[in-house]
Each structure stands twice: as C-alpha cells, then as structure tokens.
N, C-alpha and C. Protein backbone atom coordinates (compact mmCIF):
# COMPACT_ATOMS: atom_id res chain seq x y z
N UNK A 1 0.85 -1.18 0.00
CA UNK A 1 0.00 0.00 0.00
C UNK A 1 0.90 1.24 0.00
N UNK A 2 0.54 1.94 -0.78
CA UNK A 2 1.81 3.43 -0.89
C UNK A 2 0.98 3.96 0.04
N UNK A 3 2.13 5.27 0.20
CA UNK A 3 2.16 6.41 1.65
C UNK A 3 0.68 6.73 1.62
N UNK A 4 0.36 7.72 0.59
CA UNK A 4 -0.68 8.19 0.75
C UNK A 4 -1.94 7.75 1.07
N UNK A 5 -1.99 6.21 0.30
CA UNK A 5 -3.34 5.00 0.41
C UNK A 5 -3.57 4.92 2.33
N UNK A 6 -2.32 4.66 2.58
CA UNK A 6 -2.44 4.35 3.99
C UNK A 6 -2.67 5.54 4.70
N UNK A 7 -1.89 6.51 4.81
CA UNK A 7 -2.46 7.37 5.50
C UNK A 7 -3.96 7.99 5.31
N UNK A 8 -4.39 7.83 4.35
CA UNK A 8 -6.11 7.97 3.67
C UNK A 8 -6.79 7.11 4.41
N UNK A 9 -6.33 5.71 4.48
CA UNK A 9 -7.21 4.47 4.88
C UNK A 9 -7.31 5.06 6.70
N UNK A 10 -6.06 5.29 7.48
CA UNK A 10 -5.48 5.50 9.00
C UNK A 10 -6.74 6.88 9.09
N UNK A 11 -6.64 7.64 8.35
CA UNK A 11 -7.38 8.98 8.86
C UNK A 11 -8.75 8.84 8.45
N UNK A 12 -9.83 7.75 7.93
CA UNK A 12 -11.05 7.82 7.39
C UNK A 12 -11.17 6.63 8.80
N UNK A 13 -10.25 6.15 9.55
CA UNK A 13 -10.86 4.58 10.25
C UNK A 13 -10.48 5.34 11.86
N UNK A 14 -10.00 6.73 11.65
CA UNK A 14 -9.58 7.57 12.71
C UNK A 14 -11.40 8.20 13.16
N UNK A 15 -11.04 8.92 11.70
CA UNK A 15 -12.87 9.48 11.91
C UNK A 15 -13.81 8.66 12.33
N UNK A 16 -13.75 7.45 11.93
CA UNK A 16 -15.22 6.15 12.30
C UNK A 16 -14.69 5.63 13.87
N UNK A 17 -13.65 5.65 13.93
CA UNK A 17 -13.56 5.14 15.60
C UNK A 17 -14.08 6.34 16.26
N UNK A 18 -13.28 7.52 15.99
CA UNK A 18 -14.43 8.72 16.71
C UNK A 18 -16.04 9.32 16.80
N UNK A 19 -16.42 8.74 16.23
CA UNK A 19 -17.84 8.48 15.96
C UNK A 19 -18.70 7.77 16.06
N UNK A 20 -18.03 6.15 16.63
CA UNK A 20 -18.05 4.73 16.98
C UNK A 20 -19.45 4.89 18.10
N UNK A 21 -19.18 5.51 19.44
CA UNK A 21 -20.31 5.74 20.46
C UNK A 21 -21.61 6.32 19.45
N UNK A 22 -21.60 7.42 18.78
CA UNK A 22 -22.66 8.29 18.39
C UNK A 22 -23.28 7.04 17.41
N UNK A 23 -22.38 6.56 16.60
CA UNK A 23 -22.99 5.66 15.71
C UNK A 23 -24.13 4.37 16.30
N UNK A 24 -23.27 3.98 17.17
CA UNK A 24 -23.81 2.62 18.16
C UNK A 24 -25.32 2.68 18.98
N UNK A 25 -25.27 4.52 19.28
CA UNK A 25 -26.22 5.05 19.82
C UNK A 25 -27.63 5.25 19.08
N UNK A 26 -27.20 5.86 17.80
CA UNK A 26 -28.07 6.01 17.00
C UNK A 26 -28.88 5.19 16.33
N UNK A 27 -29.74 5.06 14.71
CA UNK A 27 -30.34 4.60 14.84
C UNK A 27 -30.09 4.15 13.25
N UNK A 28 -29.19 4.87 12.52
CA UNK A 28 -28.81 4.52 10.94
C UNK A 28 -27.59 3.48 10.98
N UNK A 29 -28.13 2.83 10.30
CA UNK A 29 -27.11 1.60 9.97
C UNK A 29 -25.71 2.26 9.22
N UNK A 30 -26.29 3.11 8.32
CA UNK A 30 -25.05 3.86 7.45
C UNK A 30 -24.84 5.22 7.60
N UNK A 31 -23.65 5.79 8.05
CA UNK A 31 -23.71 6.70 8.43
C UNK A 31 -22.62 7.74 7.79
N UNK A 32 -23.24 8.71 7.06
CA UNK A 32 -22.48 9.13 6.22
C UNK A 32 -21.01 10.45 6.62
N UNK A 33 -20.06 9.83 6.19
CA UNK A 33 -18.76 10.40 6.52
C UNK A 33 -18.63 11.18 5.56
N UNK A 34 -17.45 12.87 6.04
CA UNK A 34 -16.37 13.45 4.91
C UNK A 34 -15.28 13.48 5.94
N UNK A 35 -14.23 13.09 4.57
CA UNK A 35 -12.76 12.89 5.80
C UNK A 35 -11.85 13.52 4.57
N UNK A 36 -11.33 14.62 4.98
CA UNK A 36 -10.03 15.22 4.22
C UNK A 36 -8.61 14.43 4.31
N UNK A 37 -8.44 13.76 3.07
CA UNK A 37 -7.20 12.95 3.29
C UNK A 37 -6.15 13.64 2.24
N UNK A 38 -5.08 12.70 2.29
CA UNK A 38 -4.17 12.60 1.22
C UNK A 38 -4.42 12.72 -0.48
N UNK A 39 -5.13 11.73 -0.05
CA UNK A 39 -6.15 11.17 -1.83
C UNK A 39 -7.04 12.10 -2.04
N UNK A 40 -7.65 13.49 -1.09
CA UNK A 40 -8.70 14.33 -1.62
C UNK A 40 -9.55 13.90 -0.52
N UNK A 41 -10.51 14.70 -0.65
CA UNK A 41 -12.04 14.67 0.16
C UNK A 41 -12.47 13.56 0.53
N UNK A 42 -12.36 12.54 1.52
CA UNK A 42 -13.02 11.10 0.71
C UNK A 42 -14.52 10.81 1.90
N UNK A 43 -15.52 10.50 1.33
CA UNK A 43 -16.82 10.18 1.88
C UNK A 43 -17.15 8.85 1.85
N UNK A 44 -16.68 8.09 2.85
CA UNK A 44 -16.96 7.12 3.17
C UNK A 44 -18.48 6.72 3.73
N UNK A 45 -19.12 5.20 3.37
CA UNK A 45 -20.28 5.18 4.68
C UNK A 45 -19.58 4.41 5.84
N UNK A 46 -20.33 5.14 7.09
CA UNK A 46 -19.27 4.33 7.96
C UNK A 46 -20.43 3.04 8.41
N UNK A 47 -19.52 1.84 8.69
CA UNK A 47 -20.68 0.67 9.36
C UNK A 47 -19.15 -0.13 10.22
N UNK A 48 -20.22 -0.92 10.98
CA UNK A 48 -18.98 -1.98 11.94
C UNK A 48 -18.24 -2.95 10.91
N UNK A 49 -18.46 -3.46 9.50
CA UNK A 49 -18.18 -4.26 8.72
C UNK A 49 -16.95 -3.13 8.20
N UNK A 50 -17.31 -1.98 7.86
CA UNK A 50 -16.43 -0.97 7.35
C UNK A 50 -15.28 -0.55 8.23
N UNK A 51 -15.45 -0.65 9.05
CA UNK A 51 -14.79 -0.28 10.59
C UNK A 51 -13.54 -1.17 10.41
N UNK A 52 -14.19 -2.92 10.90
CA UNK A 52 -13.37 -3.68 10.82
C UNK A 52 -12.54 -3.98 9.86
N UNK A 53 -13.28 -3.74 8.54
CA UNK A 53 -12.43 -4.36 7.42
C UNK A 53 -11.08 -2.82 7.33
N UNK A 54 -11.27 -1.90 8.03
CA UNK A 54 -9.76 -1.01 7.54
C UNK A 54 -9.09 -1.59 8.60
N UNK A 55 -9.29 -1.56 9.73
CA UNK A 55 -8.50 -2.34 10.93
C UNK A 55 -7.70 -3.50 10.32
N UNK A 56 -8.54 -4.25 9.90
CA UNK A 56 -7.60 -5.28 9.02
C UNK A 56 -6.32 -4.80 8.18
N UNK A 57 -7.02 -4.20 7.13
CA UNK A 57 -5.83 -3.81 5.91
C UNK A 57 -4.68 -2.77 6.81
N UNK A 58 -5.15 -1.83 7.97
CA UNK A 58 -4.25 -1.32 8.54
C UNK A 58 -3.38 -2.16 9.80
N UNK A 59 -4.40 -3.17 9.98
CA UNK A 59 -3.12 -4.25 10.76
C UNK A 59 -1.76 -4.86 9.92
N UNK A 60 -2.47 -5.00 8.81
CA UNK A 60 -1.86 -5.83 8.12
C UNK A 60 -0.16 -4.66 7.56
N UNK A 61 -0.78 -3.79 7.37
CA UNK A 61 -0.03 -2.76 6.86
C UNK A 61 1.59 -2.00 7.75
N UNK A 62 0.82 -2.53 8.99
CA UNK A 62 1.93 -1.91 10.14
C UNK A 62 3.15 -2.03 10.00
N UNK A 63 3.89 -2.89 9.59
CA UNK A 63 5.35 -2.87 9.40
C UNK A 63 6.07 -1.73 8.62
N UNK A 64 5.23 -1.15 7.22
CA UNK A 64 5.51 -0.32 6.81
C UNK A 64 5.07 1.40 7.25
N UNK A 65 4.55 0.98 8.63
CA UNK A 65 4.17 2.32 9.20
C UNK A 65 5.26 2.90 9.91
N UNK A 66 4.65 4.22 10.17
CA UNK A 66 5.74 4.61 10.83
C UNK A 66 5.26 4.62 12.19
N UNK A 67 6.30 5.17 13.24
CA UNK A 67 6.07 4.83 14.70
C UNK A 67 4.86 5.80 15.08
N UNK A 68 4.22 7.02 14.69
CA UNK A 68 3.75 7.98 14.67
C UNK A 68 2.04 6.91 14.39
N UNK A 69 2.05 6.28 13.65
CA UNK A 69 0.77 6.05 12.75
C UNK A 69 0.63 4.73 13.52
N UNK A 70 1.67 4.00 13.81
CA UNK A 70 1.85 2.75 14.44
C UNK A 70 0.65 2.89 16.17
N UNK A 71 0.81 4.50 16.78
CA UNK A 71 0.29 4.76 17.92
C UNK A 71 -0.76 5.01 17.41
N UNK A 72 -1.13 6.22 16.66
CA UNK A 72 -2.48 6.25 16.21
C UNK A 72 -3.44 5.04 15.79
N UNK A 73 -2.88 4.05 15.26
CA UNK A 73 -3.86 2.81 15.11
C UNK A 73 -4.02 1.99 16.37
N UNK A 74 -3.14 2.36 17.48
CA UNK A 74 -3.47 1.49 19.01
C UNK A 74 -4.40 2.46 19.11
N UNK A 75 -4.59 3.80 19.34
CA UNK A 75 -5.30 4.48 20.25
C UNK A 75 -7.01 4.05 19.41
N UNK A 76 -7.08 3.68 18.18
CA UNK A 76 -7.89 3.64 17.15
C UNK A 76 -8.98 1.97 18.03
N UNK A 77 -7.89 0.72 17.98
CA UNK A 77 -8.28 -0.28 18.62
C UNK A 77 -8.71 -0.20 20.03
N UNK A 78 -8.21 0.90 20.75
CA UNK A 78 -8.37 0.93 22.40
C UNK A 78 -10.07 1.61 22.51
N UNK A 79 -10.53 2.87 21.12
CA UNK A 79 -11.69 2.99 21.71
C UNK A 79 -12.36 1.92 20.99
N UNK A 80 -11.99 1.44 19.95
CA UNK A 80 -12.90 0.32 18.88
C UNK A 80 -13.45 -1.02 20.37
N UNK A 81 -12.16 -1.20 21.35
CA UNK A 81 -12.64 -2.60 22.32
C UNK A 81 -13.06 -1.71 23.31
N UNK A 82 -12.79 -0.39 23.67
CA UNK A 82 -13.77 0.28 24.88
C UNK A 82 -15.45 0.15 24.26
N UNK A 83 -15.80 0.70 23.06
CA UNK A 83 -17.21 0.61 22.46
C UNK A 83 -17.67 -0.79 22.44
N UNK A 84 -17.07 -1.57 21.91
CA UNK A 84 -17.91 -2.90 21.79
C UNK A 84 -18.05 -3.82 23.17
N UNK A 85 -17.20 -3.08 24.05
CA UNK A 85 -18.00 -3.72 25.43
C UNK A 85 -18.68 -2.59 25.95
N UNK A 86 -18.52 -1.71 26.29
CA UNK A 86 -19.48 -0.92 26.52
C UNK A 86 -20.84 -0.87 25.82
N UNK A 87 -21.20 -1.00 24.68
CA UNK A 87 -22.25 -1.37 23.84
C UNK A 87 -22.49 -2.60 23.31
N UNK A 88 -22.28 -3.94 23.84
CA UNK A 88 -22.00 -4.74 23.29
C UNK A 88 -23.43 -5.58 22.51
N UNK A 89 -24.49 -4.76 23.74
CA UNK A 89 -25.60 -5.15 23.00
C UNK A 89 -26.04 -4.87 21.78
N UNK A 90 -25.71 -3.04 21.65
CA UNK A 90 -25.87 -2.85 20.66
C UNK A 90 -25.07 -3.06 19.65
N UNK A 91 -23.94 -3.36 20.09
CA UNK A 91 -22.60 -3.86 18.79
C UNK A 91 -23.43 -5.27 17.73
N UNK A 92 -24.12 -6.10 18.89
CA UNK A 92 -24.18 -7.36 18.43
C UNK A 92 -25.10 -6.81 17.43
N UNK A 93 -26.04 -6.22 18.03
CA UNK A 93 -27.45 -5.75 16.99
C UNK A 93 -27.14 -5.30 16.13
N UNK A 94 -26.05 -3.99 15.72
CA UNK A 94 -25.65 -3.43 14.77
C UNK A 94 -24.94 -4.49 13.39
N UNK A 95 -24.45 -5.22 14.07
CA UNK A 95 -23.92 -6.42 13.30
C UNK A 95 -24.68 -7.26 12.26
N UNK A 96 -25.65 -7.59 13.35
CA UNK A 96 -27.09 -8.49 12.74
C UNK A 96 -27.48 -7.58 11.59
N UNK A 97 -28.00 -6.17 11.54
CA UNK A 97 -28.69 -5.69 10.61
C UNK A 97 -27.44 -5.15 9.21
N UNK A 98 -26.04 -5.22 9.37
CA UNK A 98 -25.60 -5.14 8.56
C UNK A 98 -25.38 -6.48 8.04
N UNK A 99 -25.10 -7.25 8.31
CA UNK A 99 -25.34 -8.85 7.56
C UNK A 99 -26.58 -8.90 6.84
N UNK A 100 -27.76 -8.52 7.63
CA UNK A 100 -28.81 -9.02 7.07
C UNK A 100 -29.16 -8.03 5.80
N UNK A 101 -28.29 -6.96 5.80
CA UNK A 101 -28.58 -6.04 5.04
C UNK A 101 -27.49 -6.11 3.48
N UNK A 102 -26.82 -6.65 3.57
CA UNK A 102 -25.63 -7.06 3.11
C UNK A 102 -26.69 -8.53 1.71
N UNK A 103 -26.64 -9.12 3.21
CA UNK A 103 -27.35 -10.72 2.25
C UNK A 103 -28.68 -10.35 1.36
N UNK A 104 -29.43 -9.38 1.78
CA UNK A 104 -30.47 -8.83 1.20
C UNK A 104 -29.13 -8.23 -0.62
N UNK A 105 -28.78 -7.35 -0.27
CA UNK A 105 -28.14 -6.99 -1.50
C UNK A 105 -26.97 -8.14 -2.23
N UNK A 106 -26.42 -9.16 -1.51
CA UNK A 106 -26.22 -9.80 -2.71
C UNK A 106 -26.73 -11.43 -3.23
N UNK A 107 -28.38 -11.06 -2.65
CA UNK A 107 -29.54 -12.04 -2.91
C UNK A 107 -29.92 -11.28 -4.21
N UNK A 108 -29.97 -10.09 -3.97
CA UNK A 108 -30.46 -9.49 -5.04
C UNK A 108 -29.69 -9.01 -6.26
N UNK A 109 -28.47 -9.30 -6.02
CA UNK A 109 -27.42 -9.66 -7.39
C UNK A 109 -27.29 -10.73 -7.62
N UNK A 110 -27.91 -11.82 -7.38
CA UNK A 110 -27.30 -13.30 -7.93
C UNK A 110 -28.25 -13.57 -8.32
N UNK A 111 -29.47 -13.02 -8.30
CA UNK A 111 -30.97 -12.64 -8.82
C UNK A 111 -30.99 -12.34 -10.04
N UNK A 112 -30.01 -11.19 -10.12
CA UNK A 112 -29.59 -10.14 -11.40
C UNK A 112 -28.68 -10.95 -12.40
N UNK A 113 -27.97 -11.19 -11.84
CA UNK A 113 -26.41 -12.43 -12.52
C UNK A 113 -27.32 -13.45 -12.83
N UNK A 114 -28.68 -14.30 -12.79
CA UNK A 114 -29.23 -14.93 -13.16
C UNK A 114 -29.53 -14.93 -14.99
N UNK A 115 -29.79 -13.39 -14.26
CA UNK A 115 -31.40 -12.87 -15.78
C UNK A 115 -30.18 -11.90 -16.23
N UNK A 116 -29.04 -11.68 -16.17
CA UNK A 116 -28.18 -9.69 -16.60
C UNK A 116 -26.73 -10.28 -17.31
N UNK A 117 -26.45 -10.70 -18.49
CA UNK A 117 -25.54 -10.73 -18.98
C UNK A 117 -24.32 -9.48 -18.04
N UNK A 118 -25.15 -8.17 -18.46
CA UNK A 118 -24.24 -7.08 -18.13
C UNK A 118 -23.97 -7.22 -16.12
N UNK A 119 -24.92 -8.08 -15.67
CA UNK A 119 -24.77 -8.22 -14.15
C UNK A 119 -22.94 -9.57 -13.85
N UNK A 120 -23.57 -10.08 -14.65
CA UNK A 120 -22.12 -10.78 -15.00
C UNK A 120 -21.09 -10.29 -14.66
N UNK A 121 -20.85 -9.14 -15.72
CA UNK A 121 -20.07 -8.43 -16.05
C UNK A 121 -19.32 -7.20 -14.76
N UNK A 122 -20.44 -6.95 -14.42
CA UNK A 122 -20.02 -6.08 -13.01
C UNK A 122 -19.50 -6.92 -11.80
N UNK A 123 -19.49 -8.29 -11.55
CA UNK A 123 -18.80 -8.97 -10.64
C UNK A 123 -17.96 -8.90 -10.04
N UNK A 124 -16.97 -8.46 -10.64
CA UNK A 124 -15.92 -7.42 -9.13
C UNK A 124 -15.96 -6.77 -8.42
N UNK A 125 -16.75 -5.71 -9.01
CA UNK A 125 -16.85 -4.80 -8.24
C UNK A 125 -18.19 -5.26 -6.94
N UNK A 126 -19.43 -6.04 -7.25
CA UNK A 126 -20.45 -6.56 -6.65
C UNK A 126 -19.70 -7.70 -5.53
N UNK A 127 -18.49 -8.36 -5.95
CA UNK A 127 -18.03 -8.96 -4.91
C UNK A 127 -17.70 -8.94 -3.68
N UNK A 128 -17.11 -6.99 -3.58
CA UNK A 128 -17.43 -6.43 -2.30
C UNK A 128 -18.11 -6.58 -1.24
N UNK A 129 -19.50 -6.92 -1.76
CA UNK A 129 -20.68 -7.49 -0.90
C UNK A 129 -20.35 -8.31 -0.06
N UNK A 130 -19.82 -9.46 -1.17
CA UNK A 130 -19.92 -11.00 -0.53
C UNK A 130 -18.33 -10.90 0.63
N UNK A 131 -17.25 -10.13 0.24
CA UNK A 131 -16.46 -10.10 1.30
C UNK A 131 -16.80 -9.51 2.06
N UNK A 132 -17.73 -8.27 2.33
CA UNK A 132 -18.30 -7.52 3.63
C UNK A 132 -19.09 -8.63 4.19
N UNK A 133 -19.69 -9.61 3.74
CA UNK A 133 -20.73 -10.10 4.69
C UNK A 133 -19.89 -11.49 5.21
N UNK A 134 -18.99 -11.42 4.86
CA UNK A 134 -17.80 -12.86 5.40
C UNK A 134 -17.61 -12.20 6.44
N UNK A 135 -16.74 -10.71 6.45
CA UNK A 135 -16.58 -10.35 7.41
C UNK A 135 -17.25 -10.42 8.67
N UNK A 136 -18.55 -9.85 8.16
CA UNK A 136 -19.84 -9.80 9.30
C UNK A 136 -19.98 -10.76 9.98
N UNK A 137 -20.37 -11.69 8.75
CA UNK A 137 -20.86 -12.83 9.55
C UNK A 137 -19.32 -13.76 10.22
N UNK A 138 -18.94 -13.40 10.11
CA UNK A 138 -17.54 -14.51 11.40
C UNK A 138 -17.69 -14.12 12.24
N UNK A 139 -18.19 -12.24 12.41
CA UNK A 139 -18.28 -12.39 14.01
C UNK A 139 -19.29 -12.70 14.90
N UNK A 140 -19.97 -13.00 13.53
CA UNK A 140 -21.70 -13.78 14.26
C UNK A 140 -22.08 -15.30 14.08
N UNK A 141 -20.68 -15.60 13.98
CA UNK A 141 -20.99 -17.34 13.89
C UNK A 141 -21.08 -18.20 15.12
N UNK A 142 -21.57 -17.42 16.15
CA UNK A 142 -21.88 -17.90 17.13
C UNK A 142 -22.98 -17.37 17.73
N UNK A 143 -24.12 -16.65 17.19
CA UNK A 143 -24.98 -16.05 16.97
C UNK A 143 -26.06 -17.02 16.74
N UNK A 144 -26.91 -17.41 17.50
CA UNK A 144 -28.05 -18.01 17.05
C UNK A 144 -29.26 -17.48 16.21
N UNK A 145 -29.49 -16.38 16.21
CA UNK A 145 -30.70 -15.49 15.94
C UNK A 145 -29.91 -15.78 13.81
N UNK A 146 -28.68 -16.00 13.88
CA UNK A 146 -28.62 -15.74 12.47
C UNK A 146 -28.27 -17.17 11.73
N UNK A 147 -28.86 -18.18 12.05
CA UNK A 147 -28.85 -19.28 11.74
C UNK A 147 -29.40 -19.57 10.47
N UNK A 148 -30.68 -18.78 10.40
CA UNK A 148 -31.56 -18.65 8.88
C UNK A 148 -30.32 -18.24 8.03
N UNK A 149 -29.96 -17.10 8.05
CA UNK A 149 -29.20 -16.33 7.49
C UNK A 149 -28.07 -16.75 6.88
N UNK A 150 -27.38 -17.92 8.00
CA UNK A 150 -26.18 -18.73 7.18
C UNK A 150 -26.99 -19.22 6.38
N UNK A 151 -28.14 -20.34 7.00
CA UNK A 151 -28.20 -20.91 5.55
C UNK A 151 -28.41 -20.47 4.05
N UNK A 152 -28.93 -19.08 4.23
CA UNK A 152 -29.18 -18.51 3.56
C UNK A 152 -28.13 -18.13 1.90
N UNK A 153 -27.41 -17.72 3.45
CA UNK A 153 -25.89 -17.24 2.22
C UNK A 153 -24.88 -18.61 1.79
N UNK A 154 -25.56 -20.11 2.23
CA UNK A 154 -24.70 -21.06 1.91
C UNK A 154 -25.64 -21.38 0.53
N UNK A 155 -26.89 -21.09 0.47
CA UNK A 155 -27.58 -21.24 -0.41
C UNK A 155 -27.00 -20.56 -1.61
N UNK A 156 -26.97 -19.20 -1.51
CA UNK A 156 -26.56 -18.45 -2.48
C UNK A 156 -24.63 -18.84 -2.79
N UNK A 157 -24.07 -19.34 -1.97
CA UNK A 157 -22.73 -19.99 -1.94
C UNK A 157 -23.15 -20.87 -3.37
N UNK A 158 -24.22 -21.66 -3.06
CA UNK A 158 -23.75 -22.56 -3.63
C UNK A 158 -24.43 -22.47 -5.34
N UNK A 159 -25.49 -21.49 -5.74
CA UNK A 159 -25.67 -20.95 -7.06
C UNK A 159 -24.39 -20.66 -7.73
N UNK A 160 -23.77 -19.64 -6.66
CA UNK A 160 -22.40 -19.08 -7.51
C UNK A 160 -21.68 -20.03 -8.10
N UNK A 161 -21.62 -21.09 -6.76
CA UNK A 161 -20.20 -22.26 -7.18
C UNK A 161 -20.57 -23.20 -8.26
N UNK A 162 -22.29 -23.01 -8.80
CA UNK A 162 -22.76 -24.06 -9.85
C UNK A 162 -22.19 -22.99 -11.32
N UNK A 163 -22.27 -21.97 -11.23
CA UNK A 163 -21.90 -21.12 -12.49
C UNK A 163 -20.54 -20.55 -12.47
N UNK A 164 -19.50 -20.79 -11.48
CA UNK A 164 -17.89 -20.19 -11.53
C UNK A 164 -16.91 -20.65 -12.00
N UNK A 165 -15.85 -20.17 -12.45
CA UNK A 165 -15.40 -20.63 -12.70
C UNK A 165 -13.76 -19.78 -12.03
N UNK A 166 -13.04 -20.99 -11.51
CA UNK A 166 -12.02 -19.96 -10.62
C UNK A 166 -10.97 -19.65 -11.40
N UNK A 167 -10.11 -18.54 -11.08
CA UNK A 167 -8.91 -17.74 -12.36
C UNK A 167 -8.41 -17.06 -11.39
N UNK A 168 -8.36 -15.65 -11.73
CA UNK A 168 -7.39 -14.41 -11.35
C UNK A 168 -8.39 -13.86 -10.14
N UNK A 169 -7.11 -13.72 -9.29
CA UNK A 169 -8.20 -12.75 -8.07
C UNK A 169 -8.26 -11.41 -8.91
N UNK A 170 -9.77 -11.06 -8.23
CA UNK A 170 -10.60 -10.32 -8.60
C UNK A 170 -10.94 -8.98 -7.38
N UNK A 171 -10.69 -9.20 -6.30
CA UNK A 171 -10.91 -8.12 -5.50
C UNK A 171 -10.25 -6.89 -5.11
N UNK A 172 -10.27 -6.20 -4.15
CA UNK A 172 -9.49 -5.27 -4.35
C UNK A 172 -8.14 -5.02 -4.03
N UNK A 173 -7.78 -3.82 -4.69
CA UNK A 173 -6.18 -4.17 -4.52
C UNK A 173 -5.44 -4.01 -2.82
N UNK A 174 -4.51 -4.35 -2.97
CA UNK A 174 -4.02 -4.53 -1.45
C UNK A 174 -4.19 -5.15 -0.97
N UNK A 175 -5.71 -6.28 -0.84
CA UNK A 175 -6.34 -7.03 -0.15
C UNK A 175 -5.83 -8.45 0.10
N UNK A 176 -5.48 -8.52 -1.60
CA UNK A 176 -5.14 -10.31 -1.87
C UNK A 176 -4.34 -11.58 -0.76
N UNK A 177 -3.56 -10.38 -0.09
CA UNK A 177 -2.78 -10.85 1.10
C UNK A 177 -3.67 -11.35 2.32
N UNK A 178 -4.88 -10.62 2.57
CA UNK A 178 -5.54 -10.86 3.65
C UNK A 178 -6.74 -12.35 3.34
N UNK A 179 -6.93 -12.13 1.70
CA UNK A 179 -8.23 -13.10 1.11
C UNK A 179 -7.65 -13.81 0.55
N UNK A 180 -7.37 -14.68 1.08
CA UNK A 180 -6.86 -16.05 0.27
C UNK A 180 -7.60 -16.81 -0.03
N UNK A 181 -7.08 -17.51 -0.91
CA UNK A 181 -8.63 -18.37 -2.14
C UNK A 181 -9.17 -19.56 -1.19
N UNK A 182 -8.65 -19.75 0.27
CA UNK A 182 -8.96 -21.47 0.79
C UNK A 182 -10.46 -20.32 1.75
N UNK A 183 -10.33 -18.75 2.08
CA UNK A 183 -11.11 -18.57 2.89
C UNK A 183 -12.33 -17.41 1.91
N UNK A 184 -11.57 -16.86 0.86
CA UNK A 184 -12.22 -16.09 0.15
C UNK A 184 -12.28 -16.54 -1.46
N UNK A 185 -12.59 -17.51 -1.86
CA UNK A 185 -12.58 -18.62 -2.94
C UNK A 185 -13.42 -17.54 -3.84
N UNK A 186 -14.54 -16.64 -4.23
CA UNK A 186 -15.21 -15.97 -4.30
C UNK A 186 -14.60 -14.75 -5.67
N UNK A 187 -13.54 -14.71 -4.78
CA UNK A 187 -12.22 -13.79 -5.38
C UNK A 187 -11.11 -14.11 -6.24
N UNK A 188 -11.57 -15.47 -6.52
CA UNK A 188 -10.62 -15.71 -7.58
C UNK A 188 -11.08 -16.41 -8.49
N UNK A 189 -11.95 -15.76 -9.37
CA UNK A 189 -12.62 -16.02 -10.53
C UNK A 189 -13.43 -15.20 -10.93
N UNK A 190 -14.72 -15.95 -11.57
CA UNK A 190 -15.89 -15.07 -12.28
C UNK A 190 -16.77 -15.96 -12.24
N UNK A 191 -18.05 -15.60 -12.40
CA UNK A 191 -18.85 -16.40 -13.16
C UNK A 191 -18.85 -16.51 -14.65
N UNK A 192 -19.09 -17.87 -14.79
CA UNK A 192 -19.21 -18.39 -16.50
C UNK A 192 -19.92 -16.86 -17.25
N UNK A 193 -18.96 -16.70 -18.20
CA UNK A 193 -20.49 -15.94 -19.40
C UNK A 193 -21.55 -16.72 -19.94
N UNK A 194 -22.88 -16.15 -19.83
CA UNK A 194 -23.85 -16.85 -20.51
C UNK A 194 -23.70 -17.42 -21.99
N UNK A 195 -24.00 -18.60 -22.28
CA UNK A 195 -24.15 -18.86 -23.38
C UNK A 195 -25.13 -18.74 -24.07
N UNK A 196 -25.28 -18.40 -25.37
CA UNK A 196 -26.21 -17.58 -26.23
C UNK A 196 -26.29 -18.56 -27.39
C-alpha cells in the first residue's frame, strides 16, 4: 500500500472510531462520513463491517508504518474494544442488521447475474458485498438469531459455485494478502459468461 493510500485508509478509520459511540447510539445503519485525506475529500459510509475491514488492511499494513501512525492505530483499537464492550448489546445488533442487510443486497445480485448478462459483467466490483458479509458474519458465527441467514448465504454460496469458474483474483487491490482463495474462494474467478 503506498504512503498516501495508507495514510487515507489510518485517517477515514480515525474518523469512524471517533464516531463509533454516536454511531452505536443512534439509529442509521449507514452513516455518512467526509474525511479530508491525502487522496482528496473522501466520503466514506461508515458501518462496523467498514470499521473492521480497515482495521484489518491497517493491521496488516503496520510494518511499513511509521512509529507515529503505528500509535495512532493502538489508540484507534483501544476505543474500537472500549465501544464494543461498553455497547456490546448494541454492537451485536448493529452487526445483525448489517449482515442481514448485506445478504439482502447480494440475494439481489445473484438474482440479477441470473437474468443480466451485463450483471455478469459487473462482478468485481459486486463482490465487495460477498467479502463484507464474510466479514460480518464470522463475528456472528456464534450467533443463534442468524442461523436462517447462514443458511441462507450457503444457499446463495452454492448458485455461484454451480456457475464459476475460478482464475485471477478479482478483489481489491491490497487485499489479496488478507483473502486467500482457501477462505475467500469468491475472489478468484468469475462467473461463466452466458451462453447464447
């Protein structure tokens, strides 16, 4: 990840940890950010799936940080585990409705990828989905209330895996290190083009 990516990613996951209580409190699942970075203006939505997944790429990233950015991402994790026990009820809840909100949208692309040549075609970028709701849902795999829900998304697992075909990872850049094909299989391919 070059200088600027990271410090963009460190100062947009700076803003969402500071906002973490108000968010948890409130009552919007998505909550709309502006964060002046490196890269320009950038408007993120903030959610706990969004949260976690920069924590990741900025865990992952630390070696090439500097000692300066290295503290700023502890102080980042210290309120991220003060909020989720302090709110933990509502952490869990917040969780649930972004999964469920997640599986709703990519029920309704594999819907599309059914009947949409051109839905096909957008699959990378729509894959996003399916790695936000991996995310989600691991931390709710011990979650009873979302039991429907796995099955749900093993269902739709398994449409994809009848029409894929696996190749080149496909997700986003930087990432490939964290999604490996044994846990994010998803990402390294496409679906078949329709035959006509």
């Amino acid at each position: 990840m070059d200088k600027d990516r990271l410090e963009s990613l460190l100062l947009v996951t700076e803003a969402m940890s500071g906002e973490l209580t108000d968010y948890l409190m409130g009552d919007n699942l998505y909550r709309q950010m502006i964060v002046k970075t490196p890269e320009g203006t950038k408007q993120p939505k903030m959610t706990l799936g969004a949260l976690m997944e920069n924590m990741e790429l900025l865990k992952a990233a630390t070696p090439t940080m500097t000692p300066e950015q290295q503290a700023r991402l502890r102080v980042v994790e210290d309120q991220v585990d003060l909020a989720r026990g302090a709110f933990a009820g509502q952490w869990q809840e917040w969780l649930r409705r972004e999964a469920r909100a997640n599986l709703g949208s990519w029920r309704w692309y594999m819907d599309d990828m059914a009947r949409s040549k051109a839905a096909k075609e957008r699959y990378a970028s729509e894959s996003r989905v399916r790695t936000r709701l991996a995310l989600v849902m691991q931390q709710l795999a011990s979650d009873p209330d979302m039991a429907a829900d796995r099955r749900e998304l093993a269902e739709l697992d398994g449409q994809l895996q009848g029409m894929f075909e696996a190749g080149a990872y496909v997700g986003p850049r930087d990432e490939e290190s964290l999604l490996p094909p044994d846990e994010a299989w998803w990402l390294y391919g496409k679906p078949r083009p329709a035959t006509e």
